[in-house]
PDB file of N, CA and C in Angstrom:
ATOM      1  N   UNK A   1       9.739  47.424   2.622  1.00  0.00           N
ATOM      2  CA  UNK A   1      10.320  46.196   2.096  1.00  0.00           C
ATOM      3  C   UNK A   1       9.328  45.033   2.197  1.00  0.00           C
ATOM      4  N   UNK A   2       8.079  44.991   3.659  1.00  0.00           N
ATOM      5  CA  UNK A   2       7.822  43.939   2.927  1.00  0.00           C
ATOM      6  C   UNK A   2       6.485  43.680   2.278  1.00  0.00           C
ATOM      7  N   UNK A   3       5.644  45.189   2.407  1.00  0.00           N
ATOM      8  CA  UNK A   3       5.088  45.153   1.383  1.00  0.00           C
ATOM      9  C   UNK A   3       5.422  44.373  -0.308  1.00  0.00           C
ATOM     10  N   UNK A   4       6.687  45.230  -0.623  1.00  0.00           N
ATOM     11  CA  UNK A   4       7.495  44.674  -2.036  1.00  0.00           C
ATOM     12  C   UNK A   4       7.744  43.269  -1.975  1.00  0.00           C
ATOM     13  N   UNK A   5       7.868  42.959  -0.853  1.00  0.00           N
ATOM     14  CA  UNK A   5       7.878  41.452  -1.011  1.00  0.00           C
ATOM     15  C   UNK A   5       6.688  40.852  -0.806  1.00  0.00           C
ATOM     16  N   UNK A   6       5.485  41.042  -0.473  1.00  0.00           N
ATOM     17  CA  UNK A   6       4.180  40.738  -0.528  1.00  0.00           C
ATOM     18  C   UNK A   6       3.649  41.084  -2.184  1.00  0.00           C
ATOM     19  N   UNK A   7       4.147  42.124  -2.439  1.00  0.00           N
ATOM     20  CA  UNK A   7       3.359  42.275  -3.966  1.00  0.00           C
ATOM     21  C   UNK A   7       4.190  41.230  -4.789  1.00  0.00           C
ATOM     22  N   UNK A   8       5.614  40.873  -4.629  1.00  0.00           N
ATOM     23  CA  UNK A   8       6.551  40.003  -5.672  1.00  0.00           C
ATOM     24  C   UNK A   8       5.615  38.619  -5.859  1.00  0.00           C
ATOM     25  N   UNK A   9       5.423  38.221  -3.944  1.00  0.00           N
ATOM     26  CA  UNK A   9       4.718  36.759  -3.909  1.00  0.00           C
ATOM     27  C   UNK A   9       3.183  37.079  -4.681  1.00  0.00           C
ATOM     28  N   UNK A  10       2.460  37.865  -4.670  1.00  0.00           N
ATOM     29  CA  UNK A  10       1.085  37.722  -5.277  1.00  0.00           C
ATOM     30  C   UNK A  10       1.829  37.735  -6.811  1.00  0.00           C
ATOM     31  N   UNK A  11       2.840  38.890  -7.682  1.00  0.00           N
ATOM     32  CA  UNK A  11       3.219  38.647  -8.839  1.00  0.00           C
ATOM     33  C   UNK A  11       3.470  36.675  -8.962  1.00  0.00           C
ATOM     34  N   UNK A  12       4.053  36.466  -8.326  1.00  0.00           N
ATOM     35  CA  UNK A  12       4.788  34.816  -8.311  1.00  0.00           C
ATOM     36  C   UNK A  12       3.463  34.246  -8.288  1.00  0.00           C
ATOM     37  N   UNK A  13       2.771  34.551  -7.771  1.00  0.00           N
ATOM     38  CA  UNK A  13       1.015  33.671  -7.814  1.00  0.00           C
ATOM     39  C   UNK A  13       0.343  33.898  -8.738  1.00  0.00           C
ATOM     40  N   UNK A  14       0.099  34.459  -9.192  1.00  0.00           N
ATOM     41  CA  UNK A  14      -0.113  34.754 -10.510  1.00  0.00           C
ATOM     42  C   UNK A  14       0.430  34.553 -11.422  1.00  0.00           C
ATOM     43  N   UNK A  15       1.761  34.206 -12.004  1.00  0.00           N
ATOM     44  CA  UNK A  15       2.501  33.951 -13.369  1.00  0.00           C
ATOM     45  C   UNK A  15       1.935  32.448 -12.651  1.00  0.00           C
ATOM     46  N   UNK A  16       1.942  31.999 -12.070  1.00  0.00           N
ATOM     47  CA  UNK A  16       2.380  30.342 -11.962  1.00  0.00           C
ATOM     48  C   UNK A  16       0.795  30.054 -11.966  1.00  0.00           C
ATOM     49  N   UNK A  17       0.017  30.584 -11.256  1.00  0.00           N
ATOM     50  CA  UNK A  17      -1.363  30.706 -11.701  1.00  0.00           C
ATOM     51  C   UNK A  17      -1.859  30.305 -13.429  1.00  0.00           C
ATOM     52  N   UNK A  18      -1.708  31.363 -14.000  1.00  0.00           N
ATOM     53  CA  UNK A  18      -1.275  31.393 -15.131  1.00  0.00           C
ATOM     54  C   UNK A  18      -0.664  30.365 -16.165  1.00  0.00           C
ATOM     55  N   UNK A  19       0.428  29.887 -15.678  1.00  0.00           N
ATOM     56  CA  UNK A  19       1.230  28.956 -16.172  1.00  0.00           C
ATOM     57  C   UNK A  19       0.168  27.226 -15.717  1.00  0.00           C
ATOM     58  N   UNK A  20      -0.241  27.508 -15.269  1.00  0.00           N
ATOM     59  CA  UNK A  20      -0.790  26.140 -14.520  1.00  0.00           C
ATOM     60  C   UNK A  20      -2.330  26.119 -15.206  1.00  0.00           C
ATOM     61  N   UNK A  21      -3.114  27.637 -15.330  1.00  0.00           N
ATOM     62  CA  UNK A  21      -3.969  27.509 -16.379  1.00  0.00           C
ATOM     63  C   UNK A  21      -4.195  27.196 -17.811  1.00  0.00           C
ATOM     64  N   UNK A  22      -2.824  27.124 -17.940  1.00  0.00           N
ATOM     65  CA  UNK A  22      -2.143  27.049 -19.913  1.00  0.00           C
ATOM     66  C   UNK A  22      -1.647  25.601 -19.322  1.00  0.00           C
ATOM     67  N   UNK A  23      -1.552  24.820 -18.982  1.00  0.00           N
ATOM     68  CA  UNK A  23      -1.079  23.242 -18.579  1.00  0.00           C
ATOM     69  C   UNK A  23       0.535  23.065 -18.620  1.00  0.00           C
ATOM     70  N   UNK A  24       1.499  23.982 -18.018  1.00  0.00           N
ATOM     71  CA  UNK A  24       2.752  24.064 -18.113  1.00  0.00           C
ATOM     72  C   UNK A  24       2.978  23.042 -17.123  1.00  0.00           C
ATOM     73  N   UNK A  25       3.773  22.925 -17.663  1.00  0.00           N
ATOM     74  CA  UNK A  25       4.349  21.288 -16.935  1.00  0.00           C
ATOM     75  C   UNK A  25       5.811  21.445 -15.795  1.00  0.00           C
ATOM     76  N   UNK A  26       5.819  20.688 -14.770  1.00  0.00           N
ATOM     77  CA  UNK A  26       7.121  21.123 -14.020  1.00  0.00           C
ATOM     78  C   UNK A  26       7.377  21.997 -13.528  1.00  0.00           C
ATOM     79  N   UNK A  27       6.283  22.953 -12.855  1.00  0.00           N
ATOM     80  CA  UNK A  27       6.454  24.345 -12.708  1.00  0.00           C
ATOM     81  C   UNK A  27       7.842  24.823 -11.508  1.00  0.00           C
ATOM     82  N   UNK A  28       8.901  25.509 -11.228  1.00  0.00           N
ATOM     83  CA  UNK A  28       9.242  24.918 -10.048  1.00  0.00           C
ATOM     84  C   UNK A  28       9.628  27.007 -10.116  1.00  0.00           C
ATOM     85  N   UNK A  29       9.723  27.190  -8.776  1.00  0.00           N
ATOM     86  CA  UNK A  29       9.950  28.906  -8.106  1.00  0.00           C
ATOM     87  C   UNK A  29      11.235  28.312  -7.790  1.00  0.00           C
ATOM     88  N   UNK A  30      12.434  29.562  -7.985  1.00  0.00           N
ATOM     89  CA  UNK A  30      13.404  29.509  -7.364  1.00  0.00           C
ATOM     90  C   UNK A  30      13.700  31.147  -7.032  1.00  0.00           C
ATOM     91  N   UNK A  31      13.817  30.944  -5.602  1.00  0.00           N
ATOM     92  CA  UNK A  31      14.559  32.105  -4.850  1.00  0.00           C
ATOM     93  C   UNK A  31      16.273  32.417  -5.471  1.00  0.00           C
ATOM     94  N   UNK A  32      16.232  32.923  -6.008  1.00  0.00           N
ATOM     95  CA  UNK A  32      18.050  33.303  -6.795  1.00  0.00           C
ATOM     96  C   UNK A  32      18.545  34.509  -5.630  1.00  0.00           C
ATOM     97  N   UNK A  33      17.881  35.362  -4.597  1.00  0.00           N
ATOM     98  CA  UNK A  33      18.250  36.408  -4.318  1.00  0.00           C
ATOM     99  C   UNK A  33      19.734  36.073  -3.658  1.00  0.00           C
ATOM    100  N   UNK A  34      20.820  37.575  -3.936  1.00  0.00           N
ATOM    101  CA  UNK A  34      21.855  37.030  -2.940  1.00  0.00           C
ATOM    102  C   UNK A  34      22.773  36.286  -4.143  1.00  0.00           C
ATOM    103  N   UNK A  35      22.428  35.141  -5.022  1.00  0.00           N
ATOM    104  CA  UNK A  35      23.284  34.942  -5.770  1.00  0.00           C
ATOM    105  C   UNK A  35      23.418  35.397  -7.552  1.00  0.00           C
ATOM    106  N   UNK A  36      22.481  35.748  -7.564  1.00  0.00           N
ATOM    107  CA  UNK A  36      22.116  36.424  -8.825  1.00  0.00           C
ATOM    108  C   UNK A  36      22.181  37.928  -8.689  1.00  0.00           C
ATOM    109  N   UNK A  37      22.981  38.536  -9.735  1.00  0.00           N
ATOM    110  CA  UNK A  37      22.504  39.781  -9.650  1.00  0.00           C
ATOM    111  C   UNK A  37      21.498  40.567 -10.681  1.00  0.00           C
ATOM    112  N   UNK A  38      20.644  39.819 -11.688  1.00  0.00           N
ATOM    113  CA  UNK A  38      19.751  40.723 -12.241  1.00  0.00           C
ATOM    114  C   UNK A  38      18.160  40.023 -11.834  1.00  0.00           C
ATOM    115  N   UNK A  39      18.144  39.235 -10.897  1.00  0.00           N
ATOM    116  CA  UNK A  39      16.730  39.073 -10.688  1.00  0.00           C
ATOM    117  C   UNK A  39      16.807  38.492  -9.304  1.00  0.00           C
ATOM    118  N   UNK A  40      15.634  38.141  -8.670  1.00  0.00           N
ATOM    119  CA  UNK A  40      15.660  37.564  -7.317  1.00  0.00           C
ATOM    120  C   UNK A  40      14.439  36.057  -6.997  1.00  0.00           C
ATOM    121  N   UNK A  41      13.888  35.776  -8.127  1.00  0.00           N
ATOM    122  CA  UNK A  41      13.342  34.808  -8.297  1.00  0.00           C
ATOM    123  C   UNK A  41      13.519  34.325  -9.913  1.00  0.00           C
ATOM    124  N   UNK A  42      13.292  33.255 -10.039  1.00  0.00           N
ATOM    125  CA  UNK A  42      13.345  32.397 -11.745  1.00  0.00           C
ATOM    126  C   UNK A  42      11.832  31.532 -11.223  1.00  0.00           C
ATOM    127  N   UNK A  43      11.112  31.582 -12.226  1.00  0.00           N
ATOM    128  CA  UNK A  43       9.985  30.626 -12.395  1.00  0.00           C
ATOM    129  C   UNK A  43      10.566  29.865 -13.495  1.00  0.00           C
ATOM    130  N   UNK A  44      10.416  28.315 -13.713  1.00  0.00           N
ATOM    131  CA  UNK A  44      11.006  27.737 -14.909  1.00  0.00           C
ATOM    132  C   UNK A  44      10.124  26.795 -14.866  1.00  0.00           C
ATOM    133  N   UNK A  45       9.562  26.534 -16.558  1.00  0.00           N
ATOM    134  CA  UNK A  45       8.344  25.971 -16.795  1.00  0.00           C
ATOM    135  C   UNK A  45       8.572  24.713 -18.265  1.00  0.00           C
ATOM    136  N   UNK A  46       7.809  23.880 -18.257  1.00  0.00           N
ATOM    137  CA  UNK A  46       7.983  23.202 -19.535  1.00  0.00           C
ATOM    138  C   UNK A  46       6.536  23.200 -20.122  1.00  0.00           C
ATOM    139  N   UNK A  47       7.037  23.579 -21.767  1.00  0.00           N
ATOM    140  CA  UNK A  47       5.684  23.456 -22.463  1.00  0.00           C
ATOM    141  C   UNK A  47       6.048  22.291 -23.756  1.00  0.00           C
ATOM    142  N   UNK A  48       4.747  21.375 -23.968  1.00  0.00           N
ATOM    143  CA  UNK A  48       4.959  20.540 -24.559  1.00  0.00           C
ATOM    144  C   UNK A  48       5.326  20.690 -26.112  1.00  0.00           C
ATOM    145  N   UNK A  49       4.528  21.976 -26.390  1.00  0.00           N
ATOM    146  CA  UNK A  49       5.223  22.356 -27.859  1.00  0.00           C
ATOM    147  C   UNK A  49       5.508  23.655 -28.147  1.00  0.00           C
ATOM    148  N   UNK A  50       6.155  23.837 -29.672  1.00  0.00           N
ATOM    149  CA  UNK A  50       6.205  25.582 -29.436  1.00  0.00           C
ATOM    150  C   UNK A  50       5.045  26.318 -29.396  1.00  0.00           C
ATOM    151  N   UNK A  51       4.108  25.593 -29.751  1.00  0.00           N
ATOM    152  CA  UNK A  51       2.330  26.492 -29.537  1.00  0.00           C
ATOM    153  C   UNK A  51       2.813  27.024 -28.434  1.00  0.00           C
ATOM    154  N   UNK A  52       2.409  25.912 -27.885  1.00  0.00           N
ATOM    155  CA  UNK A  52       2.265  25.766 -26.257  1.00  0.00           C
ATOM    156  C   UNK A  52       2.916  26.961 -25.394  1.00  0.00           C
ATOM    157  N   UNK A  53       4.676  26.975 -25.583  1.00  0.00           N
ATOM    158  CA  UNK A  53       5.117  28.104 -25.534  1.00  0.00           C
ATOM    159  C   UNK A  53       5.170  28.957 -25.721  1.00  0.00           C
ATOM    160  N   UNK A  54       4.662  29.420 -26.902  1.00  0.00           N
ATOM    161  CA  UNK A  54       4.031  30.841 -27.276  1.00  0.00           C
ATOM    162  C   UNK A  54       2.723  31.740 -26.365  1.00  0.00           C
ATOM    163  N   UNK A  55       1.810  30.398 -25.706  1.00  0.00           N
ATOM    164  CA  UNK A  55       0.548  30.698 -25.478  1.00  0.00           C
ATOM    165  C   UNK A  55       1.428  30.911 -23.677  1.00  0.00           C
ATOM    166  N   UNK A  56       2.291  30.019 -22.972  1.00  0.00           N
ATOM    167  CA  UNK A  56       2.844  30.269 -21.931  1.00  0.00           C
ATOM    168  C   UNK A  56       3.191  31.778 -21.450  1.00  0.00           C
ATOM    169  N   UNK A  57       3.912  32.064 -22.493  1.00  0.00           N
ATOM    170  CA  UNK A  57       4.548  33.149 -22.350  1.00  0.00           C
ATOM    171  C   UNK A  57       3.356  34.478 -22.634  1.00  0.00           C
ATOM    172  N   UNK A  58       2.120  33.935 -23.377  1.00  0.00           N
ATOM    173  CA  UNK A  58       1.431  35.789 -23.220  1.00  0.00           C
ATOM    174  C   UNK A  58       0.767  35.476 -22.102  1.00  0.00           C
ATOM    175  N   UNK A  59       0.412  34.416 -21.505  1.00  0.00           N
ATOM    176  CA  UNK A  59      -0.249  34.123 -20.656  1.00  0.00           C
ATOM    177  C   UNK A  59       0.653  34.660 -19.093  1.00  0.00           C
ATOM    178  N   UNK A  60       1.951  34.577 -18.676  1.00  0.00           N
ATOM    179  CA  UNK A  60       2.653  35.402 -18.292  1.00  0.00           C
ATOM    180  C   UNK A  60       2.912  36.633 -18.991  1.00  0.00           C
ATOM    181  N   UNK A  61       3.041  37.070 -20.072  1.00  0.00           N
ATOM    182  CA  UNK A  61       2.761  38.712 -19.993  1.00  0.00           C
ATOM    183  C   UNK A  61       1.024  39.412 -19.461  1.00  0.00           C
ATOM    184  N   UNK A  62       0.323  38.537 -19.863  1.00  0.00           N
ATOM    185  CA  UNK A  62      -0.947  39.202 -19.237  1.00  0.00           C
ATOM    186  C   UNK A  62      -0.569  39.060 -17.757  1.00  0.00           C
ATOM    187  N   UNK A  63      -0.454  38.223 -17.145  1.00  0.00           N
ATOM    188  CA  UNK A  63      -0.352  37.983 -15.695  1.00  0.00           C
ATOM    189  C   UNK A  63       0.613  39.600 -14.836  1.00  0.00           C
ATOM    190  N   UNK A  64       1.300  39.849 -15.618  1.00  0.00           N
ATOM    191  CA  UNK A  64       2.423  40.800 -15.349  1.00  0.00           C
ATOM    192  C   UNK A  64       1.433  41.845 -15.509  1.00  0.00           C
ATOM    193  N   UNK A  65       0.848  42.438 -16.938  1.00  0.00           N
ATOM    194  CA  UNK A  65       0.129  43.471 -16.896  1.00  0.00           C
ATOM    195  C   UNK A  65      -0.938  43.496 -15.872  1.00  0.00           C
ATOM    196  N   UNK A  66      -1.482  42.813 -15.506  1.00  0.00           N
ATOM    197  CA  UNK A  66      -2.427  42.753 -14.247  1.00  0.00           C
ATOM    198  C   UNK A  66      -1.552  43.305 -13.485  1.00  0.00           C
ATOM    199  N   UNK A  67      -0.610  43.538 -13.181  1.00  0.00           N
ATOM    200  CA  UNK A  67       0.281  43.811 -11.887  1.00  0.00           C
ATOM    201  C   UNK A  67       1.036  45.063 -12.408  1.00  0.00           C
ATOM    202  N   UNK A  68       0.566  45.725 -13.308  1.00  0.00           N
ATOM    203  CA  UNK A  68       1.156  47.032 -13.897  1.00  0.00           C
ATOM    204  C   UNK A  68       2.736  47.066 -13.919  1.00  0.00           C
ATOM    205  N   UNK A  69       2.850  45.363 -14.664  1.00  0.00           N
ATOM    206  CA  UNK A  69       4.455  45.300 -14.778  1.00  0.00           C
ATOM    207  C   UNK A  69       4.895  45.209 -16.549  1.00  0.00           C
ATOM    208  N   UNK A  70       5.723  45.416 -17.174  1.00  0.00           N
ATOM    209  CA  UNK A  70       5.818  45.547 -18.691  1.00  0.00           C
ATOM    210  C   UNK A  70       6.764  44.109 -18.433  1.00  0.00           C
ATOM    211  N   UNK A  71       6.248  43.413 -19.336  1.00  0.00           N
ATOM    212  CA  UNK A  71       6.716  41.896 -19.677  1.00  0.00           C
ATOM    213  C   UNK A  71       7.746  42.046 -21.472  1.00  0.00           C
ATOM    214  N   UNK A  72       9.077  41.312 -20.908  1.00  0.00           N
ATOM    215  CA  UNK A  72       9.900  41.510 -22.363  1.00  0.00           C
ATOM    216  C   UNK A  72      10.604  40.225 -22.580  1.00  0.00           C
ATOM    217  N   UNK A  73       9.670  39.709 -23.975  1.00  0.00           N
ATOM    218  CA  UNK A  73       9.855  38.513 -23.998  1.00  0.00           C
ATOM    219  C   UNK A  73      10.994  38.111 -24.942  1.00  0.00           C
ATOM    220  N   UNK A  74      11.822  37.498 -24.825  1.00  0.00           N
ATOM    221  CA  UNK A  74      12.942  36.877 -25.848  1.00  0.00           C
ATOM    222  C   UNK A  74      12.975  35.314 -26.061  1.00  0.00           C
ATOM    223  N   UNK A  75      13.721  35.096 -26.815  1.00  0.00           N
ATOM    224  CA  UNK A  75      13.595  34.034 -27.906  1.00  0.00           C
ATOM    225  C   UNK A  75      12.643  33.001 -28.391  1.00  0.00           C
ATOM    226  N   UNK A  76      11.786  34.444 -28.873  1.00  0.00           N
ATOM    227  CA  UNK A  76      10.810  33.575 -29.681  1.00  0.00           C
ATOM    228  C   UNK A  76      11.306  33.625 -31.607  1.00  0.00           C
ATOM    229  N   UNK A  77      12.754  33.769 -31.598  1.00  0.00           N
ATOM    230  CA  UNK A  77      12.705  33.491 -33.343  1.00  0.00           C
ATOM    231  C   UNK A  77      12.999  31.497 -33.160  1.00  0.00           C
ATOM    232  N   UNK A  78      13.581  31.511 -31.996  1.00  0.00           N
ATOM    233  CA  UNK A  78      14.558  29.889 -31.781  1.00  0.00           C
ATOM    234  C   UNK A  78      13.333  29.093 -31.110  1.00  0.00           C
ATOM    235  N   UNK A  79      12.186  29.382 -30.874  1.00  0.00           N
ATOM    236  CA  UNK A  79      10.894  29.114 -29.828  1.00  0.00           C
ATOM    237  C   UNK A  79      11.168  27.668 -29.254  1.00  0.00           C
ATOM    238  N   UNK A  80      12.272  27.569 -28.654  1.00  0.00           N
ATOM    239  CA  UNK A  80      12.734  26.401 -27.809  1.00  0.00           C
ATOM    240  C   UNK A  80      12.725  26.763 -25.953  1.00  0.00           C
ATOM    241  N   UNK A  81      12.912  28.190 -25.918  1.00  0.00           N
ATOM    242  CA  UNK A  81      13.859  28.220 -24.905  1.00  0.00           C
ATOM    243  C   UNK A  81      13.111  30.084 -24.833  1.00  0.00           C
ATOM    244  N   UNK A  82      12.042  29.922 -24.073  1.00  0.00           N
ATOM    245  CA  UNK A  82      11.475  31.951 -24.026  1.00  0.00           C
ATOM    246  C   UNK A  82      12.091  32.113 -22.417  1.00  0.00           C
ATOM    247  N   UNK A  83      12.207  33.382 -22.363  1.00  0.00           N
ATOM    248  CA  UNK A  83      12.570  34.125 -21.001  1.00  0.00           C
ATOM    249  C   UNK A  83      12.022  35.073 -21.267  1.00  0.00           C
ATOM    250  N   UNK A  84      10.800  35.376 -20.047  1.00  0.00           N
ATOM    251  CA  UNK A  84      10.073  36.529 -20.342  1.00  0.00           C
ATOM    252  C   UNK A  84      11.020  37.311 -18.756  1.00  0.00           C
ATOM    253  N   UNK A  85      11.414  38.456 -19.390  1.00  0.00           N
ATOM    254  CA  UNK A  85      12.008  39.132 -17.903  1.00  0.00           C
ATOM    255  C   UNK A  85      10.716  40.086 -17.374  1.00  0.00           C
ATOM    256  N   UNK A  86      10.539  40.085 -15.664  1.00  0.00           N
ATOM    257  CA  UNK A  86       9.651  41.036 -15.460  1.00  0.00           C
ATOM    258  C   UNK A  86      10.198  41.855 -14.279  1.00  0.00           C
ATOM    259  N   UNK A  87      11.670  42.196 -14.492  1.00  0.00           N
ATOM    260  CA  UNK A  87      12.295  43.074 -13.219  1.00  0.00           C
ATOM    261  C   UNK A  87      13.289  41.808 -12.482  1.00  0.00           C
ATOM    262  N   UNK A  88      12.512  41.822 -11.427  1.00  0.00           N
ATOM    263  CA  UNK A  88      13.242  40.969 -10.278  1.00  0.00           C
ATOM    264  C   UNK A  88      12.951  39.469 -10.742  1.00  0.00           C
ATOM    265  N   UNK A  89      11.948  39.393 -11.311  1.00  0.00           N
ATOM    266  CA  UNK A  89      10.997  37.887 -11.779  1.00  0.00           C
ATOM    267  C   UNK A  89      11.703  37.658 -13.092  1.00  0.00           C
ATOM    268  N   UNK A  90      12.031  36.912 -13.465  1.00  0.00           N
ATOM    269  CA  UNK A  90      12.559  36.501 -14.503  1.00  0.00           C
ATOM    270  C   UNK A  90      11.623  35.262 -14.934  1.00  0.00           C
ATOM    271  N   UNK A  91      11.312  34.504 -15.964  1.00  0.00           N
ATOM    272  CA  UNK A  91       9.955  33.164 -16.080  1.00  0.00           C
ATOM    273  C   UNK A  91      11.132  32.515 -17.500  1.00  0.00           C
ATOM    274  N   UNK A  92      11.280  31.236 -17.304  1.00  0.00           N
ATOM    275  CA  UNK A  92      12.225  30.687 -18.059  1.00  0.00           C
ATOM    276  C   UNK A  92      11.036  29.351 -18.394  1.00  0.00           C
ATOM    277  N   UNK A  93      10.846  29.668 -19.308  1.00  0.00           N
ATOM    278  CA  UNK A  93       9.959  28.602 -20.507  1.00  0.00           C
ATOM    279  C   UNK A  93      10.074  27.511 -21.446  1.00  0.00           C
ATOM    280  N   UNK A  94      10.437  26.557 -21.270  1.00  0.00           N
ATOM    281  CA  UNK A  94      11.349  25.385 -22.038  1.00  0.00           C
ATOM    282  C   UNK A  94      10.499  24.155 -22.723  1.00  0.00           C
ATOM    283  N   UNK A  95      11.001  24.223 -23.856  1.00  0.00           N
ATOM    284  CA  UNK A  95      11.180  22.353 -24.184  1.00  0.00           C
ATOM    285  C   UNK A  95      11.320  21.693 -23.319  1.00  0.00           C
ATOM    286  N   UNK A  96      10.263  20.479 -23.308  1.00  0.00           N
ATOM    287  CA  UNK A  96      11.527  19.462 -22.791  1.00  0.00           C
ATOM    288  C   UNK A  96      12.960  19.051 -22.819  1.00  0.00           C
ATOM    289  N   UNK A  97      13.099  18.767 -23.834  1.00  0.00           N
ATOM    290  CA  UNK A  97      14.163  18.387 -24.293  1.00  0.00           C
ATOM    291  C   UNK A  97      15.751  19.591 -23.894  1.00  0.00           C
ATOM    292  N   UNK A  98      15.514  20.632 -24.284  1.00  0.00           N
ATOM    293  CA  UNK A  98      15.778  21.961 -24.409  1.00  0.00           C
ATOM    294  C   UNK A  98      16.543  22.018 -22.991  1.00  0.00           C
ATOM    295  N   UNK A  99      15.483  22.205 -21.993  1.00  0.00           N
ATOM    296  CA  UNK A  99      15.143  22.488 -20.581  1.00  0.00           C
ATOM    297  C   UNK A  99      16.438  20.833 -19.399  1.00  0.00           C
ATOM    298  N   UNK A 100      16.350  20.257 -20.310  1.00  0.00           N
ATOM    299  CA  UNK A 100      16.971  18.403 -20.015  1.00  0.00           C
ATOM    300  C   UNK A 100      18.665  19.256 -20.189  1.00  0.00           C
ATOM    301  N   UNK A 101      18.897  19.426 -21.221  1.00  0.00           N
ATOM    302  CA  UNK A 101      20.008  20.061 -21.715  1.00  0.00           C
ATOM    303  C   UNK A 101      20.903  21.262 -20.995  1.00  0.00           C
ATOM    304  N   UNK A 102      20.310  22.041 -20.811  1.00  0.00           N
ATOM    305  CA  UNK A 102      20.452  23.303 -20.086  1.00  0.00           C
ATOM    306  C   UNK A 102      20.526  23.258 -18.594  1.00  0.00           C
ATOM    307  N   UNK A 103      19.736  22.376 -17.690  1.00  0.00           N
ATOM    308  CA  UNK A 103      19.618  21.892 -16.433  1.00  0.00           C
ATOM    309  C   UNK A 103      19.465  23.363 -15.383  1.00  0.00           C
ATOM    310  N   UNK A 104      18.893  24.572 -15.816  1.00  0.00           N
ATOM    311  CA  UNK A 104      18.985  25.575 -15.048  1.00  0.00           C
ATOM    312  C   UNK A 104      18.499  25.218 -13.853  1.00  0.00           C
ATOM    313  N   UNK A 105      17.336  24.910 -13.168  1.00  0.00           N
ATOM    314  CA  UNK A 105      17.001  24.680 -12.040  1.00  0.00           C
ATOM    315  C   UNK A 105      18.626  23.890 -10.988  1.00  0.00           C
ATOM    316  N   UNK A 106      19.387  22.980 -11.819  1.00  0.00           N
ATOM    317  CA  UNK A 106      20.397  22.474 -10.925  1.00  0.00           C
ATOM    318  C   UNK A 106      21.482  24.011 -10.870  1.00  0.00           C
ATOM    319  N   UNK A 107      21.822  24.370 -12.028  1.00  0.00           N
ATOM    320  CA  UNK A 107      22.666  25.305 -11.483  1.00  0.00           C
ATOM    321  C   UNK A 107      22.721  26.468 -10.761  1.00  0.00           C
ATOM    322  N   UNK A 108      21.156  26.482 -10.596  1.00  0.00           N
ATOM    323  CA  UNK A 108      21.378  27.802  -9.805  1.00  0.00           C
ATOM    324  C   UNK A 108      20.403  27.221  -8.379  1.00  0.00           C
ATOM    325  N   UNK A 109      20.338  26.178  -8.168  1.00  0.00           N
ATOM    326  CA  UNK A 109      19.453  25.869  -7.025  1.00  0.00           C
ATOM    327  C   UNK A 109      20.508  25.611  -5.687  1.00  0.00           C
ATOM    328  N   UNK A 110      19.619  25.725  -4.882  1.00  0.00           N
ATOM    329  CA  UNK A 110      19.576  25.185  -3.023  1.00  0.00           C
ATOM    330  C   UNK A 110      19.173  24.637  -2.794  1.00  0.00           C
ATOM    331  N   UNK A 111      19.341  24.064  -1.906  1.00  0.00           N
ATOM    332  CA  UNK A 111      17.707  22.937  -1.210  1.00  0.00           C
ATOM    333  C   UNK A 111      16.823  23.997  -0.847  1.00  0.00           C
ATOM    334  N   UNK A 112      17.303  24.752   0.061  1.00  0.00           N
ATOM    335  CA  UNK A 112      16.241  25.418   0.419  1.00  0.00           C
ATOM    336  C   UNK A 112      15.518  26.497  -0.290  1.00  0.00           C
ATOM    337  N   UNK A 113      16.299  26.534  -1.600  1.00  0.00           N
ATOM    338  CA  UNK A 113      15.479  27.913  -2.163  1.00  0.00           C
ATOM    339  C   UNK A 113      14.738  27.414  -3.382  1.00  0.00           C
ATOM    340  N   UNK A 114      14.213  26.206  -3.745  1.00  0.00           N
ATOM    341  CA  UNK A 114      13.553  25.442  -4.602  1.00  0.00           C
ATOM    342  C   UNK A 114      12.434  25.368  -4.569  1.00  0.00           C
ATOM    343  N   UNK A 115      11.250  25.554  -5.463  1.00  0.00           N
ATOM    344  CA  UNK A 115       9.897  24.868  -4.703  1.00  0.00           C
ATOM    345  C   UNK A 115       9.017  24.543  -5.589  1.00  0.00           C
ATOM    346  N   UNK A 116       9.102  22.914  -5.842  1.00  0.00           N
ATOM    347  CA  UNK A 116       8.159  22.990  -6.581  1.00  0.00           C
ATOM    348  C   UNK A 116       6.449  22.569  -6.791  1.00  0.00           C
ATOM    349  N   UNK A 117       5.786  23.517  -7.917  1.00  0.00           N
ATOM    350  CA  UNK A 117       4.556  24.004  -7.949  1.00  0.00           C
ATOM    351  C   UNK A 117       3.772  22.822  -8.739  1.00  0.00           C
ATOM    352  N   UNK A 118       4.418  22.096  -9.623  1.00  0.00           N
ATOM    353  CA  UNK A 118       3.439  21.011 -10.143  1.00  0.00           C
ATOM    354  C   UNK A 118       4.036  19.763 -10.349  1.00  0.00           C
TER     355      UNK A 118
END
């Protein structure tokens, strides 16, 4: 077990790595474990345009393939709002605007299970 949890945190260092090399804005990790049941972390990111988001999101699928994980990305026909799932990691990619609306970080946060990266 905590190997798996040593490889999750280097995965988590790397997408946000990643995300921070592509200039994603707001980066923030949230621990979901315990209240979520299809993942155990959310990375949630803002990109300033849909480029931007497009380039976010391969930039987290490469990050994943480095880690011999298969990255499956959705809603890129609406390119407001991507969720790339990678297992336990889930990476939630937003508009501003989009991201303002939706408020995921409040609904699924703690104090203590919040952290943010930029």
């Amino acid at each position: 077990m905590k190997n798996e949890q040593q490889s999750l945190e280097q995965i988590i260092a790397s997408v946000v790595s990643a995300l921070e090399d592509r200039k994603a804005q707001d980066i923030l990790v949230m621990d979901v474990r315990g209240r979520c049941a299809f993942a155990d972390h959310f990375i949630i990111a803002s990109a300033r345009s849909d480029r931007q988001l497009k380039a976010l999101a391969e930039a987290v699928s490469e990050a994943a393939h480095k880690h011999e994980l298969s990255a499956r990305v959705e809603g890129l026909e609406a390119m407001e709002w991507l969720l790339v799932d990678l297992g336990d990691l889930i990476v939630h990619l937003f508009l501003p605007e989009v991201r303002e609306s939706f408020q995921l970080e409040h609904l699924w946060r703690t104090p203590d299970q919040i952290k943010s990266v930029s």
